[in-house]
Protein backbone atom coordinates (compact mmCIF):
# COMPACT_ATOMS: atom_id res chain seq x y z
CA UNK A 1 151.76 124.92 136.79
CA UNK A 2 155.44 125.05 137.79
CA UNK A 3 157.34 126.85 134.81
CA UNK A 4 160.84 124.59 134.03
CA UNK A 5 164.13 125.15 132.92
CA UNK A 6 165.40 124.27 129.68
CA UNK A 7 168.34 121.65 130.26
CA UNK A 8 165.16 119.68 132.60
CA UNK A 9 163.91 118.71 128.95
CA UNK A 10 167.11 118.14 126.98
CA UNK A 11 168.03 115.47 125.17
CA UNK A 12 170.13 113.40 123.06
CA UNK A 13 169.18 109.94 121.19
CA UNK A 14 172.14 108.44 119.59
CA UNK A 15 171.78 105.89 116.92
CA UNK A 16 173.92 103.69 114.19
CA UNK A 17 172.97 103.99 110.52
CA UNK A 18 172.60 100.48 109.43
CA UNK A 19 172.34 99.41 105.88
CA UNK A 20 168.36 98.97 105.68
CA UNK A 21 168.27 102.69 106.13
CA UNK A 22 170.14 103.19 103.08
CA UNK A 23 168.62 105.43 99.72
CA UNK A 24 169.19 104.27 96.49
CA UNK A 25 172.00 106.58 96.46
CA UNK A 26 173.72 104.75 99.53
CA UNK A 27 173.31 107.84 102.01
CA UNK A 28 170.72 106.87 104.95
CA UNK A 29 167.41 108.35 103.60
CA UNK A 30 165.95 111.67 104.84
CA UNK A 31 163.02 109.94 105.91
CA UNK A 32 165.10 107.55 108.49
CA UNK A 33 166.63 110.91 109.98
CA UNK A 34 162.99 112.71 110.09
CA UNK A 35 161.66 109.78 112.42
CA UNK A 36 164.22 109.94 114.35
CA UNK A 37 163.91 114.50 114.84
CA UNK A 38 160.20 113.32 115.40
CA UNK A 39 161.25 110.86 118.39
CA UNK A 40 163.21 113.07 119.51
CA UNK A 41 161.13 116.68 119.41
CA UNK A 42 158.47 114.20 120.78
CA UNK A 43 160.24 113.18 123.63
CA UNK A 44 161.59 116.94 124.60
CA UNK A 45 158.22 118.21 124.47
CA UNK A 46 156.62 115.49 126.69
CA UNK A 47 159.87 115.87 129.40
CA UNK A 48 158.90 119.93 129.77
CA UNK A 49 155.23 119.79 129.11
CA UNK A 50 154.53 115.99 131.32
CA UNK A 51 151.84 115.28 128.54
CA UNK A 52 151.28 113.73 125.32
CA UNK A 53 152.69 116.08 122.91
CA UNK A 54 151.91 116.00 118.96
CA UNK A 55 153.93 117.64 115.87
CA UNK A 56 152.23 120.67 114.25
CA UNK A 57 155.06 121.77 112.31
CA UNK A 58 158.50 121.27 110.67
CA UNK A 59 160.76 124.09 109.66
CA UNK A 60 164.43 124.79 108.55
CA UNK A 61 165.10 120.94 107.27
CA UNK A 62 167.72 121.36 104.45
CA UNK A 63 170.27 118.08 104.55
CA UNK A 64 173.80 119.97 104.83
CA UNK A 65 175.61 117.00 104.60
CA UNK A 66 175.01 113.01 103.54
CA UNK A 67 175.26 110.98 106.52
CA UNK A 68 176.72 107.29 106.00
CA UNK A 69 176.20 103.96 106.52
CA UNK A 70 177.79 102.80 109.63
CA UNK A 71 177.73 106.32 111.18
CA UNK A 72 176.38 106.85 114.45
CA UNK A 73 174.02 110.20 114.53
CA UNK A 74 173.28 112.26 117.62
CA UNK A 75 170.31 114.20 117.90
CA UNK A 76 170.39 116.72 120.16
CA UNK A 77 167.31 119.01 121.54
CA UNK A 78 165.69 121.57 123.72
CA UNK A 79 163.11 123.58 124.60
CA UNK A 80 163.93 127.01 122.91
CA UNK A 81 160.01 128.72 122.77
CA UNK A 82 156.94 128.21 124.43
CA UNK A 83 153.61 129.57 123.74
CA UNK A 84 150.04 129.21 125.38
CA UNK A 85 149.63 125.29 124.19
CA UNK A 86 152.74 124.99 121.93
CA UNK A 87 156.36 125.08 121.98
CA UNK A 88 159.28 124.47 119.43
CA UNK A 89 161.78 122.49 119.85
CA UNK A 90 165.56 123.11 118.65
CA UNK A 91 167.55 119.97 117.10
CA UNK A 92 170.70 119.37 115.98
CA UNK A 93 171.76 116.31 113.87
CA UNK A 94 175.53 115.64 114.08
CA UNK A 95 176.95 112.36 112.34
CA UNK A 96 180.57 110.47 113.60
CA UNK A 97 182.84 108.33 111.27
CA UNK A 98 183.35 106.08 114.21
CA UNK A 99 186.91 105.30 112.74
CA UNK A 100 188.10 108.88 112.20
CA UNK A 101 186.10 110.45 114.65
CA UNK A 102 185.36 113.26 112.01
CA UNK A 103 181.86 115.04 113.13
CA UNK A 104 179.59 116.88 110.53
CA UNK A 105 176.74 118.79 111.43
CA UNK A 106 174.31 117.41 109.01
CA UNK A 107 171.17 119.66 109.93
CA UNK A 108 169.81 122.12 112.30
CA UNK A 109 165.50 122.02 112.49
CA UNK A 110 162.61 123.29 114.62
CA UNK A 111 159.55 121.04 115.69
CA UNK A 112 156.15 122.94 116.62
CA UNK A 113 154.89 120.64 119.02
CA UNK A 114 150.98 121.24 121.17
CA UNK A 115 150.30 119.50 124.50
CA UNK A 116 147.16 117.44 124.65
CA UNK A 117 145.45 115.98 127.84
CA UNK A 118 144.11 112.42 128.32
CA UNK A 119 140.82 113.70 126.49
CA UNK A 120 142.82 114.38 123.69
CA UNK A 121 142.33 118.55 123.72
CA UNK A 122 145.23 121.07 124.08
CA UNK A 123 146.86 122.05 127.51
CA UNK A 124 148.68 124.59 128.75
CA UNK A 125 152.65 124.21 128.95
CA UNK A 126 154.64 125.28 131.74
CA UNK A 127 156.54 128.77 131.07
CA UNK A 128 160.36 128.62 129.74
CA UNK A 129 162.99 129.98 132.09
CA UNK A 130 165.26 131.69 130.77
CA UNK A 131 169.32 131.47 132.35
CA UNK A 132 171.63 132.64 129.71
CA UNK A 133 171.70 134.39 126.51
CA UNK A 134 171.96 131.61 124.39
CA UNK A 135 168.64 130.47 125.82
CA UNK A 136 167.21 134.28 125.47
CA UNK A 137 168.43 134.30 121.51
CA UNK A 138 166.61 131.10 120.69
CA UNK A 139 163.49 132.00 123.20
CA UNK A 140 163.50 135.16 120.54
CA UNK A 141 164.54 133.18 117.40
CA UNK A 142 161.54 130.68 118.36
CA UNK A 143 159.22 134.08 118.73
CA UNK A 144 159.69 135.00 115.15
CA UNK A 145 159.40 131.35 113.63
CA UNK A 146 155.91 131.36 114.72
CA UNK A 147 154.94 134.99 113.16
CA UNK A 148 156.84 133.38 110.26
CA UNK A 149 154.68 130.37 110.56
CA UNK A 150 151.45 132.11 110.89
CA UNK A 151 152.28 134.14 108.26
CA UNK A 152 153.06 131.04 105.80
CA UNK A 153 149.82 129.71 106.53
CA UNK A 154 147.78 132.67 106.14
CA UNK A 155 150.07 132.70 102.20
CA UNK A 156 149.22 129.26 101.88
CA UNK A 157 145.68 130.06 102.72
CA UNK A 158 145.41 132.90 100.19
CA UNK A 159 142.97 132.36 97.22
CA UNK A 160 145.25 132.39 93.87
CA UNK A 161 141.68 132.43 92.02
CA UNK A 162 141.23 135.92 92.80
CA UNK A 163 144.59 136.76 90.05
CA UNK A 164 143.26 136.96 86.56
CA UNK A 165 145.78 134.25 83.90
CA UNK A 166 147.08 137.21 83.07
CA UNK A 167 148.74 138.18 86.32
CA UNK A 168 149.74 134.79 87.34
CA UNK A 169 151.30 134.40 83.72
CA UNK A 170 153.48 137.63 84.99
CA UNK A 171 153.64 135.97 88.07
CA UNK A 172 155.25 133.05 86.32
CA UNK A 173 157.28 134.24 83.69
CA UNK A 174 160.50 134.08 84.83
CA UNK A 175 159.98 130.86 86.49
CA UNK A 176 160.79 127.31 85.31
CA UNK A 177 157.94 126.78 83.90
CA UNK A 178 156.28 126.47 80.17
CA UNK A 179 152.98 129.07 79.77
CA UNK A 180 150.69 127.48 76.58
C-alpha cells in the first residue's frame, strides 16, 4: 500500500443555499450544512483511502456564524491524521454574499472516518505524508483528537450508578438543574 500525499485527497464542494434549506429562523439549517461536511469528509476519505469509507465521529461543530439564503458555501477538506483503519478529516465551511463578496468562516470540524472493503470489514489506509508544517501541526492536532476521543468514550462509558444520590446531588448543585 502506497502511502499518499495530502493535497491527492483535497477537496472543495461548493453549493448555493436555496430557500428549502431554510430554519424557521431563516438561516439555512445546521442539518443542511452537516450533510453537506458528511459528503464532503466522505468523499476525502474515499480519494486517500480508494475504498468505501464510513463516519465514526464528529467533533468541534459549533456554528460561528448564520449562513444565508442565497449564499454560496465552500467546503473545504483534507486528510490531516491517519491511523491503522481510520483517519480524520479537516473541514472548513466558508459562506460568500455573492453581491458583496464578504466571506465568513462559519465553522471549522473534524470527521473520524474507517475504511471498509467490499465485504464490508475495516482496511488499512495508506500512510499520510507529511510536506510542510502546516500538515505536521494538524497530523499532531489529529493525534490528540483521538486520545481526546477515546477518552470521551471511555467517560461516556463510565457507570454513574456506582455515585451514591448524594454525590451526584454535589455533583449537581451548582448546575441548572432543580434537586427534589
Amino acid at each position: 500500500m502506497e502511502n499518499k500525499k495530502s493535497i491527492d485527497s483535497e477537496t472543495t464542494i461548493t453549493e448555493l443555499m436555496i430557500p428549502s434549506y431554510a430554519n424557521f429562523g431563516g438561516k439555512v439549517h445546521g442539518g443542511i450544512l452537516l450533510s453537506l461536511m458528511d459528503k464532503v469528509a466522505y468523499v476525502t476519505a474515499t480519494k486517500h483511502c480508494s475504498s468505501y469509507c464510513v463516519t465514526v465521529a464528529i467533533d468541534g461543530v459549533e456554528f460561528l456564524n448564520p449562513v444565508e439564503v442565497g449564499e454560496i458555501i465552500s467546503l473545504k477538506a483534507s486528510v490531516n491524521y491517519v491511523g491503522n483503519t481510520s483517519l480524520i478529516v479537516g473541514i472548513r465551511v466558508e459562506s460568500m454574499n455573492p453581491i458583496s463578496g464578504k466571506i465568513n468562516h462559519t465553522n471549522s470540524c473534524y470527521f473520524t472516518m474507517a475504511a471498509k472493503d467490499v465485504s464490508g470489514n475495516l482496511t488499512k489506509v495508506p500512510g499520510l505524508i507529511i510536506e510542510n508544517e502546516e500538515q505536521l501541526r494538524r497530523f499532531c492536532e489529529g493525534m490528540e483528537l483521538k486520545k481526546l476521543s477515546k477518552r470521551k468514550r471511555a467517560m461516556l462509558k463510565s457507570n454513574l450508578n456506582e455515585h451514591s444520590i448524594d454525590e451526584l446531588k454535589v455533583i449537581c448543585k451548582d448546575e441548572n438543574c432543580v434537586l427534589i
